[in-house]
N, C-alpha and C. Protein backbone atom coordinates (compact mmCIF):
# COMPACT_ATOMS: atom_id res chain seq x y z
N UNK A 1 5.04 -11.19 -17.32
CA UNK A 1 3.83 -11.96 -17.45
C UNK A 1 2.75 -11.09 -18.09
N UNK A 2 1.82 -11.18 -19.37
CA UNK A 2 1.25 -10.50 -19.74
C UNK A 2 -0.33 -10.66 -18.83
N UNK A 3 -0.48 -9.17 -19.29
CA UNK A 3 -1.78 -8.80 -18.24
C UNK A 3 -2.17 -7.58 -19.50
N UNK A 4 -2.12 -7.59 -20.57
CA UNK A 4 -3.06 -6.50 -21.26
C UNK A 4 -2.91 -7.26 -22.76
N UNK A 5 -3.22 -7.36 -23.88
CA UNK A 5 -3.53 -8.04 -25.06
C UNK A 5 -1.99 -7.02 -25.76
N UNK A 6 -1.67 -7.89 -26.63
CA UNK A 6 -1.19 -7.27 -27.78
C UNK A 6 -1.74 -6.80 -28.72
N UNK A 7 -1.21 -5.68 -29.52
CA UNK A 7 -1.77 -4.78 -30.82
C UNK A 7 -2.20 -6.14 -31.97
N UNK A 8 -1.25 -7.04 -31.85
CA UNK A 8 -2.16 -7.99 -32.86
C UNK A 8 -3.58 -8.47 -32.03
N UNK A 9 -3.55 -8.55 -30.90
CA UNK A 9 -4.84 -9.53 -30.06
C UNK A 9 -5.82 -8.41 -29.92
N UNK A 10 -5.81 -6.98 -30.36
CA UNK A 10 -6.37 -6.24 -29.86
C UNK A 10 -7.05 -5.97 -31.70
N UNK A 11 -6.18 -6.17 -32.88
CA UNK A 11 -6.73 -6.35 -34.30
C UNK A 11 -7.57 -7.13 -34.56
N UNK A 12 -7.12 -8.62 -33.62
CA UNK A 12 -7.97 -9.75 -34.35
C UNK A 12 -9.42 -9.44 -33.78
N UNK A 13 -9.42 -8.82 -32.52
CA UNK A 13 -10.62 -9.32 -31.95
C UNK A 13 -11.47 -8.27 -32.02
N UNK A 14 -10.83 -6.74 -32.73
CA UNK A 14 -11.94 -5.86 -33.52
C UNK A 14 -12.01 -6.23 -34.87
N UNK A 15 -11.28 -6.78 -35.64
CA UNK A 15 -12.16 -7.56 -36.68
C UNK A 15 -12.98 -8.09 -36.52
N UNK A 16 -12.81 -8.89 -35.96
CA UNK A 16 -13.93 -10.11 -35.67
C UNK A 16 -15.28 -9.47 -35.11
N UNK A 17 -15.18 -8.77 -34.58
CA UNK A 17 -16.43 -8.02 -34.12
C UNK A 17 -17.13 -7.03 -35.12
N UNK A 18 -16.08 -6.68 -36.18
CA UNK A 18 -16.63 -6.24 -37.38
C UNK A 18 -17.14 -6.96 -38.77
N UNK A 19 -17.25 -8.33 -38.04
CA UNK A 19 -17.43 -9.08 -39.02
C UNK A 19 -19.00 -10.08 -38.97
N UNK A 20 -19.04 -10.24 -40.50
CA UNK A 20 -20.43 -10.60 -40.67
C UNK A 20 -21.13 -11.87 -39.57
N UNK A 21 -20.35 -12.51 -39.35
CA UNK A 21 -20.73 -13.96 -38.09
C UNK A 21 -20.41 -13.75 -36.72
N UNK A 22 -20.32 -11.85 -36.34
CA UNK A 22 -20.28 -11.97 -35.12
C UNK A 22 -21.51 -12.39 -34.56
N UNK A 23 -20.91 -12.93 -33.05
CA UNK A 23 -22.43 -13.50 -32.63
C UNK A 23 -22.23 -13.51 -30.93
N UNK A 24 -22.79 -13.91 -30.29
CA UNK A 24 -22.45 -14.39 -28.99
C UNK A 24 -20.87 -15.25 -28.46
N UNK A 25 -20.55 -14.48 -27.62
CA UNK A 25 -18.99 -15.59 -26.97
C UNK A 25 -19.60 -15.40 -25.45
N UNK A 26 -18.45 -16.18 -24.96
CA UNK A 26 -18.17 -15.89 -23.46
C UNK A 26 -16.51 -15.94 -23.25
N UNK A 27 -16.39 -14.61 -22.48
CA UNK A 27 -14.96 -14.13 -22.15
C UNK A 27 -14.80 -14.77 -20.58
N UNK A 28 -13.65 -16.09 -20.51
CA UNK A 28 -12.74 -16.88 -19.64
C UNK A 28 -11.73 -16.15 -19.21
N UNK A 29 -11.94 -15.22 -18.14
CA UNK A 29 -11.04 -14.59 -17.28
C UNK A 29 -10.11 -15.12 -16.21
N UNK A 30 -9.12 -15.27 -16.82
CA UNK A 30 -8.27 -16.18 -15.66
C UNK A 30 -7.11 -15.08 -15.41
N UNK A 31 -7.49 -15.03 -13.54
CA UNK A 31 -6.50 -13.70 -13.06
C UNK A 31 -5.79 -14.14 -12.01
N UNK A 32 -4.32 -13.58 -11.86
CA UNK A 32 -3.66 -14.23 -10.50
C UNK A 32 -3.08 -12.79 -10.15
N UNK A 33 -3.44 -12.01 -8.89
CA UNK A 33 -3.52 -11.18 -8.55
C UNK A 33 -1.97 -10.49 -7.52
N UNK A 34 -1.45 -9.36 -7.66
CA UNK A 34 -0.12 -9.45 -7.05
C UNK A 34 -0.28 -9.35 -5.20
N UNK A 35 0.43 -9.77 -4.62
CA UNK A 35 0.27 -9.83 -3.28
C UNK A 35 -0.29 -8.02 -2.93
N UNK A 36 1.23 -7.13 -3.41
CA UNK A 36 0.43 -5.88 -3.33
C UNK A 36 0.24 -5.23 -4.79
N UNK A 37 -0.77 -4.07 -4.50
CA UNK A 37 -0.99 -3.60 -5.99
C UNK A 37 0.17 -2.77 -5.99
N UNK A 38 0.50 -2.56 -7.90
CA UNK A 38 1.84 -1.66 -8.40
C UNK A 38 1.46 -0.82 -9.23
N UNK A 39 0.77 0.14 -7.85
CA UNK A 39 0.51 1.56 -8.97
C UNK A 39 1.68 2.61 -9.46
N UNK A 40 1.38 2.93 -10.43
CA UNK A 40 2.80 3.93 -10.89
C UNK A 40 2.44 4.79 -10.12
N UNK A 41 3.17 5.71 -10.09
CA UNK A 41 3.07 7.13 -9.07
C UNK A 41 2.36 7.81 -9.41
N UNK A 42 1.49 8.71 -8.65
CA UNK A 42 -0.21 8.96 -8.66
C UNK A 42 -0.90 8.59 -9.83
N UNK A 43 -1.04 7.20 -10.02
CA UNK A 43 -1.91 6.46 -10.73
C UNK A 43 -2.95 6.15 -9.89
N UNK A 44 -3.18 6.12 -9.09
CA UNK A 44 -4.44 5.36 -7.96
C UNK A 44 -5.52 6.71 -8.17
N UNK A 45 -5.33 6.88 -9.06
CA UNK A 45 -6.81 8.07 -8.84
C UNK A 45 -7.42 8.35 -7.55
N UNK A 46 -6.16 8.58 -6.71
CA UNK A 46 -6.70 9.32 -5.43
C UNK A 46 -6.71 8.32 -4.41
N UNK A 47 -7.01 7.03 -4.85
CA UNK A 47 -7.58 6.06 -3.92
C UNK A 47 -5.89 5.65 -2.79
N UNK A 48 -6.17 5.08 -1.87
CA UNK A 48 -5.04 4.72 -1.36
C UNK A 48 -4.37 3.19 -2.32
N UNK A 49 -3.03 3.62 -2.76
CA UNK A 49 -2.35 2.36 -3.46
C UNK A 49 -1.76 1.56 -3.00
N UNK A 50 -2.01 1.65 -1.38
CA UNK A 50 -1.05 0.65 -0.52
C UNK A 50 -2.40 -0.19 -0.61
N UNK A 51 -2.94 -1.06 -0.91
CA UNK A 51 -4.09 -2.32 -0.85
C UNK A 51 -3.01 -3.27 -1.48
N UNK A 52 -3.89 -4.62 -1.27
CA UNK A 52 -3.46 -5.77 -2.32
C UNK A 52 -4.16 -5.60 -3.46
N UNK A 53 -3.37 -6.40 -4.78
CA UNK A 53 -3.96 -7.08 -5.89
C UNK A 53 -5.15 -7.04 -6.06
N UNK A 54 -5.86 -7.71 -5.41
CA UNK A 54 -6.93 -8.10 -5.43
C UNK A 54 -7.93 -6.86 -5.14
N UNK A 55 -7.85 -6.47 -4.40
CA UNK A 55 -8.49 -4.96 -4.27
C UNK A 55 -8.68 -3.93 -5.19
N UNK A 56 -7.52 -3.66 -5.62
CA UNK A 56 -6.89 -2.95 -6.94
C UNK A 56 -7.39 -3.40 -7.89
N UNK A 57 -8.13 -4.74 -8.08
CA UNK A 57 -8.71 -5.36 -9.35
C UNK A 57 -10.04 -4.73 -8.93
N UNK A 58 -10.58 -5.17 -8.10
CA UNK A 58 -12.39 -4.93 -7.55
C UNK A 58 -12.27 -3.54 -7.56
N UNK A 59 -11.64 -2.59 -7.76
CA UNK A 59 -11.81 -1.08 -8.45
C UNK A 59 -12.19 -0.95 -9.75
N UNK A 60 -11.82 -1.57 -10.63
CA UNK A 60 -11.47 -1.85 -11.83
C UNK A 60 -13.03 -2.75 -12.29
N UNK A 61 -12.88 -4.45 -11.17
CA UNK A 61 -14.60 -4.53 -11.67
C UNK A 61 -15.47 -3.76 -11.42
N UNK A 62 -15.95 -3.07 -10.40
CA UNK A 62 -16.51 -2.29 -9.96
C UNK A 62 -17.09 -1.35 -10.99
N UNK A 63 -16.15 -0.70 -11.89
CA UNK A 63 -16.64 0.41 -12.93
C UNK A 63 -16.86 -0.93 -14.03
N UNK A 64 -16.43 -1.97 -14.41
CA UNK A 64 -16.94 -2.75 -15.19
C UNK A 64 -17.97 -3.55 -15.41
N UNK A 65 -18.37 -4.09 -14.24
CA UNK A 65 -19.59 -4.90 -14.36
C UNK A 65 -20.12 -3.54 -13.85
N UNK A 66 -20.49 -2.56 -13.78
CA UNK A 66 -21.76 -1.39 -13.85
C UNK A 66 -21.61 -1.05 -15.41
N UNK A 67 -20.93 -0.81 -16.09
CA UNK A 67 -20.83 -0.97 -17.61
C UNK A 67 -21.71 -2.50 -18.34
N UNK A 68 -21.47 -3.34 -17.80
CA UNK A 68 -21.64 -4.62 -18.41
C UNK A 68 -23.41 -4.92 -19.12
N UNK A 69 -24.13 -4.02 -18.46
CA UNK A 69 -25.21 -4.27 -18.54
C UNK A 69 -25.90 -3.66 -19.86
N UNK A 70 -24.88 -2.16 -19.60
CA UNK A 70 -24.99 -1.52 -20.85
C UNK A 70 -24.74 -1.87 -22.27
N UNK A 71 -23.87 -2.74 -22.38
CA UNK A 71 -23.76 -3.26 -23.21
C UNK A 71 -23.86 -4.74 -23.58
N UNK A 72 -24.90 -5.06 -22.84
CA UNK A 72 -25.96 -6.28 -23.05
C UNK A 72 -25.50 -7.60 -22.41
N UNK A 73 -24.38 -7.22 -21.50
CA UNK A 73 -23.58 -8.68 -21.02
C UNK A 73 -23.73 -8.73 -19.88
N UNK A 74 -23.58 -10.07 -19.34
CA UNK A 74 -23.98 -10.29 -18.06
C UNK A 74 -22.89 -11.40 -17.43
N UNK A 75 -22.34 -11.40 -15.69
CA UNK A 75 -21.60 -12.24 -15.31
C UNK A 75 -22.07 -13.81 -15.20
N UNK A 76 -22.04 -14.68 -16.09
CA UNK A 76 -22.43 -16.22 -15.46
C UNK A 76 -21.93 -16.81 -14.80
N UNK A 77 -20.27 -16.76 -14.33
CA UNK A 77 -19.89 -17.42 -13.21
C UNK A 77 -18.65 -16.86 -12.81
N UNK A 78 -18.13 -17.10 -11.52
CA UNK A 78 -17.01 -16.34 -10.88
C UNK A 78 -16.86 -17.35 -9.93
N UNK A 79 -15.58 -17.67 -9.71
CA UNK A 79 -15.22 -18.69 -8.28
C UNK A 79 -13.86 -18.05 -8.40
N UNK A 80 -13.62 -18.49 -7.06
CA UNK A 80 -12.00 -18.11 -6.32
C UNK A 80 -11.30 -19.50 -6.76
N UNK A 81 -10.26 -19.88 -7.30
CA UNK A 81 -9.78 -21.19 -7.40
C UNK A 81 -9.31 -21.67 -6.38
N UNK A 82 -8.77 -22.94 -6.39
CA UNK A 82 -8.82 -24.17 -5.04
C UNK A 82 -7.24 -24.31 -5.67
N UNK A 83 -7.06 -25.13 -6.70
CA UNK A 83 -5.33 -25.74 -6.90
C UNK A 83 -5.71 -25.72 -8.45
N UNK A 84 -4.23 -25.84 -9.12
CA UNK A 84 -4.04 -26.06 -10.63
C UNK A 84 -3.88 -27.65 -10.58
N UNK A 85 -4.55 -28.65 -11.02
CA UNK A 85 -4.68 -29.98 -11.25
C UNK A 85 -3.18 -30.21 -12.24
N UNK A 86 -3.76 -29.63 -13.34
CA UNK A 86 -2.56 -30.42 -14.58
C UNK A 86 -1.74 -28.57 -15.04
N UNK A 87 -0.77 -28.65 -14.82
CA UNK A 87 -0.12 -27.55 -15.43
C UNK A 87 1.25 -26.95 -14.51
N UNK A 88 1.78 -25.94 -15.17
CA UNK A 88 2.58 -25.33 -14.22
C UNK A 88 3.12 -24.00 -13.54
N UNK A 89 3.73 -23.73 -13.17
CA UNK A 89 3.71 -22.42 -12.11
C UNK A 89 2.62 -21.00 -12.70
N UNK A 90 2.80 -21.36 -14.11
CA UNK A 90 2.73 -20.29 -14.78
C UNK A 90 1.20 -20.12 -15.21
N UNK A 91 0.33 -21.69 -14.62
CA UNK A 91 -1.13 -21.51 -15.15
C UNK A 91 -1.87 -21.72 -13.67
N UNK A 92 -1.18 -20.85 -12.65
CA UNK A 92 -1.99 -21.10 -11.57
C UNK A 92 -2.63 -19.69 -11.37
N UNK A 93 -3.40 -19.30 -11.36
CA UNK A 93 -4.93 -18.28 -10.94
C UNK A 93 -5.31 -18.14 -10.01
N UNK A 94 -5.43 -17.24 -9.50
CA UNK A 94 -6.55 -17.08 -8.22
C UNK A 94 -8.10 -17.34 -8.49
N UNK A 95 -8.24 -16.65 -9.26
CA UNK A 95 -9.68 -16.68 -9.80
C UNK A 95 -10.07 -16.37 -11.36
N UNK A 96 -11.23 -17.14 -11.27
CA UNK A 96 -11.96 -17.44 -12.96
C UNK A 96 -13.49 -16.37 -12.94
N UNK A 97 -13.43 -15.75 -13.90
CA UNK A 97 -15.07 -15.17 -14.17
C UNK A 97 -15.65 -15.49 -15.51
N UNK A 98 -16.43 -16.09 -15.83
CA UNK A 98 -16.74 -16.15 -17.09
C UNK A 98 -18.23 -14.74 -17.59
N UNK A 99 -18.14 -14.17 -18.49
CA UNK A 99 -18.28 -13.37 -18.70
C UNK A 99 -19.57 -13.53 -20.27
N UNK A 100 -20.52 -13.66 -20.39
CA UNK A 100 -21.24 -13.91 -21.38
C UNK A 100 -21.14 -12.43 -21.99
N UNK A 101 -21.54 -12.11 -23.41
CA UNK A 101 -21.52 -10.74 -24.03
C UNK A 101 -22.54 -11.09 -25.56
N UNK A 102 -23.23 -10.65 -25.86
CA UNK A 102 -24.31 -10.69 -27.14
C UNK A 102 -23.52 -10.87 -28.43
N UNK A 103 -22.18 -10.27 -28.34
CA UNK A 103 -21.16 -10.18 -29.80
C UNK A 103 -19.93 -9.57 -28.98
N UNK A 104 -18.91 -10.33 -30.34
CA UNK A 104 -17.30 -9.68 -29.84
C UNK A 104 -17.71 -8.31 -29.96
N UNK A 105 -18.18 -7.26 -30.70
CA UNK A 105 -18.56 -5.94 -30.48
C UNK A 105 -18.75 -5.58 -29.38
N UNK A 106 -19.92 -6.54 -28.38
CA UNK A 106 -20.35 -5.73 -27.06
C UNK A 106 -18.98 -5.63 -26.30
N UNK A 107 -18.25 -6.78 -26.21
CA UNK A 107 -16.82 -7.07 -25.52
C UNK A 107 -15.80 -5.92 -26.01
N UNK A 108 -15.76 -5.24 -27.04
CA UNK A 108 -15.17 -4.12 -27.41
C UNK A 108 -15.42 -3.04 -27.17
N UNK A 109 -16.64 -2.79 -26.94
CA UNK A 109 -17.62 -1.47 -26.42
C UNK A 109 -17.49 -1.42 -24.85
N UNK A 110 -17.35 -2.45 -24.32
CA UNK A 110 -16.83 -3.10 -22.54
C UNK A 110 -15.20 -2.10 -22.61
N UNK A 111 -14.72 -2.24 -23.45
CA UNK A 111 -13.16 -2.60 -22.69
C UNK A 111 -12.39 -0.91 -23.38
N UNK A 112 -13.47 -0.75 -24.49
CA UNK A 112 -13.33 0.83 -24.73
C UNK A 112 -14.29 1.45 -24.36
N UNK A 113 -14.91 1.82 -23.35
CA UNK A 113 -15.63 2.12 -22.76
C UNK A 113 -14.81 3.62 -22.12
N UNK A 114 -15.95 4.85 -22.30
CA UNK A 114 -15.52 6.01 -21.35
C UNK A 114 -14.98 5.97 -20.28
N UNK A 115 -16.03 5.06 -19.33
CA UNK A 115 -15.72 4.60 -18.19
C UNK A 115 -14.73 3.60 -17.43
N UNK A 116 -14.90 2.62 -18.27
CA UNK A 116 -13.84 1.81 -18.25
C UNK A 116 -12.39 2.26 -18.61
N UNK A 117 -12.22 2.45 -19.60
CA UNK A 117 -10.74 2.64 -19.56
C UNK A 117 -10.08 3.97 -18.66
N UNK A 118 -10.21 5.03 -17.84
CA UNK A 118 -9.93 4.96 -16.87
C UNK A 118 -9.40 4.42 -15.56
N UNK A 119 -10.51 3.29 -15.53
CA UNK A 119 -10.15 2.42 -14.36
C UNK A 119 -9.30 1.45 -14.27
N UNK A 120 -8.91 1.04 -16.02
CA UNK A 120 -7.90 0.16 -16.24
C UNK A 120 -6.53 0.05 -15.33
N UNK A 121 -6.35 1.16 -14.77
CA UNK A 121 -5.29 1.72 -14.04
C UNK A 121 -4.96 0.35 -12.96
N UNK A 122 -6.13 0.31 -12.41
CA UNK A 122 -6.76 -0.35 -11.30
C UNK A 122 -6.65 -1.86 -11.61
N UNK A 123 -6.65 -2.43 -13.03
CA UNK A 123 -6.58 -3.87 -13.55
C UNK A 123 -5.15 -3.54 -13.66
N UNK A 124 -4.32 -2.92 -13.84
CA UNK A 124 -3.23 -3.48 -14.66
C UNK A 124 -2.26 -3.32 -13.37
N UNK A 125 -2.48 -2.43 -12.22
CA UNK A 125 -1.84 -2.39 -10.92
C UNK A 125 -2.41 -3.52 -9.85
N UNK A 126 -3.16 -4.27 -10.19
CA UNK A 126 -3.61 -5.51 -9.37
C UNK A 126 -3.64 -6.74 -9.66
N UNK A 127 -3.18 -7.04 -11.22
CA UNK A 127 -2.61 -8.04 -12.03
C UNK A 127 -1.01 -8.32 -12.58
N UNK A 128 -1.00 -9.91 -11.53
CA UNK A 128 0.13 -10.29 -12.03
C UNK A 128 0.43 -11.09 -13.05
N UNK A 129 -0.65 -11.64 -13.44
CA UNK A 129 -0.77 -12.68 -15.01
C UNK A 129 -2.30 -12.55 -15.13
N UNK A 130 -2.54 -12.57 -16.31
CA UNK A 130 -4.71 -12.79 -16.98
C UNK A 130 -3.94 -13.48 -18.28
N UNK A 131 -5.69 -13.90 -18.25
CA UNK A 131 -5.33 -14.72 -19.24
C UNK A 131 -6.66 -14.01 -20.13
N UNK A 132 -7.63 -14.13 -20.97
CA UNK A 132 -8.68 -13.68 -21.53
C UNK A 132 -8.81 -14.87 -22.52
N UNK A 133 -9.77 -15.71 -22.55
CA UNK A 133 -10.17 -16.84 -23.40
C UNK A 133 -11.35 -16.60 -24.44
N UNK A 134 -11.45 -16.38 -25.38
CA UNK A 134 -12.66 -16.29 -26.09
C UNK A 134 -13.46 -17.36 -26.46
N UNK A 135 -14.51 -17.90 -25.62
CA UNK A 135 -15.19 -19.24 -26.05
C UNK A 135 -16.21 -19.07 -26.83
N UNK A 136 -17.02 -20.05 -27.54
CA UNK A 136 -18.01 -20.08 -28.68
C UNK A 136 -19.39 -19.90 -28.06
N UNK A 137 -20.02 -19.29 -27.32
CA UNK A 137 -21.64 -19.28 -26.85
C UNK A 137 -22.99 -19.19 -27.67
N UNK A 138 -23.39 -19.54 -27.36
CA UNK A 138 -25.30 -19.52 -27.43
C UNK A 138 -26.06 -18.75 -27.39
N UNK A 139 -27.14 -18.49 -27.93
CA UNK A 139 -27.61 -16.84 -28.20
C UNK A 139 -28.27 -16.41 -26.94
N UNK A 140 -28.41 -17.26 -25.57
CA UNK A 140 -28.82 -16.87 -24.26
C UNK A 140 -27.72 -16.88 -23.02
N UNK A 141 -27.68 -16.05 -22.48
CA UNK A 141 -26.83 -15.87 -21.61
C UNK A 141 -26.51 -17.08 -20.19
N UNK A 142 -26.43 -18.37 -20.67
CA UNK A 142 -26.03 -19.20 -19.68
C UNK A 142 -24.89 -19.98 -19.74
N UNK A 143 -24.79 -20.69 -18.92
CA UNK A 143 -23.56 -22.06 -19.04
C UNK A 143 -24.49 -23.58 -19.31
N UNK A 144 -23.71 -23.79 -20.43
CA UNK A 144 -24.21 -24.63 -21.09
C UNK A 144 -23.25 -26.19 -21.10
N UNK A 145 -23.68 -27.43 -20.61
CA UNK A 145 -23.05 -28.38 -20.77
C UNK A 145 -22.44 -28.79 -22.12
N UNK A 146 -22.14 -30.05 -22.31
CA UNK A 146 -21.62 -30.88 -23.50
C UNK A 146 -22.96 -31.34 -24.23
């Protein structure tokens, strides 16, 4: 189940950030977290690796949203999910964050980050499927109806 982008998903979306109409998105985080986390062997940067998933992720936000600000983005929404309505095994989530950012650049400066990538350790041992959605946003950091 993928949980990190491919070398093409990781091209398109520094182009695009190098490109003349970057502008505002919002990044659709859809994560389903493993019962326990699967750190490789002393990967836990010290921390204890017997936690759940979910824990192992909130390491990981933790150094990220303290980054986030720095680079001009801010969290607009986060819920724990309830049930998958229409879909199947494979599009059920624990939880959604939507993620506002000024340009695909700032979202690149996020995820290559000094700080951040370190902690990645911590996302990729507490994730059992993500999804990462790139939606079209507005030049102010909210959620915006139809």
């Amino acid at each position: 189940m993928p949980i990190e982008p491919t070398r093409e998903q990781v091209a398109e979306i520094s182009a695009a950030a190098e490109g003349p109409g970057d502008g505002p998105v919002v990044m659709l985080n859809l994560n389903r977290y493993r019962e326990r986390a699967d750190y490789a062997e002393g990967a836990s940067d010290g921390l204890d690796p017997e936690v759940g998933g979910r824990e192992a992720y909130a390491r990981y936000g933790a150094v990220a949203t303290a980054v986030l600000a720095e680079v001009g983005a801010r969290i607009l929404w986060h819920a724990q999910t309830e049930r998958t309505v229409i879909g199947d095994d494979s599009d059920v989530y624990d939880e959604v964050i939507a993620v506002w950012y000024p340009s695909r650049a700032a979202f690149v400066a996020l995820a290559t980050h000094a700080e951040v990538l370190p902690a990645l350790v911590h996302r990729v041992a507490g994730l059992e499927r993500a999804a990462l959605i790139c939606c079209e946003s507005g030049p102010e950091p909210v959620l915006s109806g139809l």
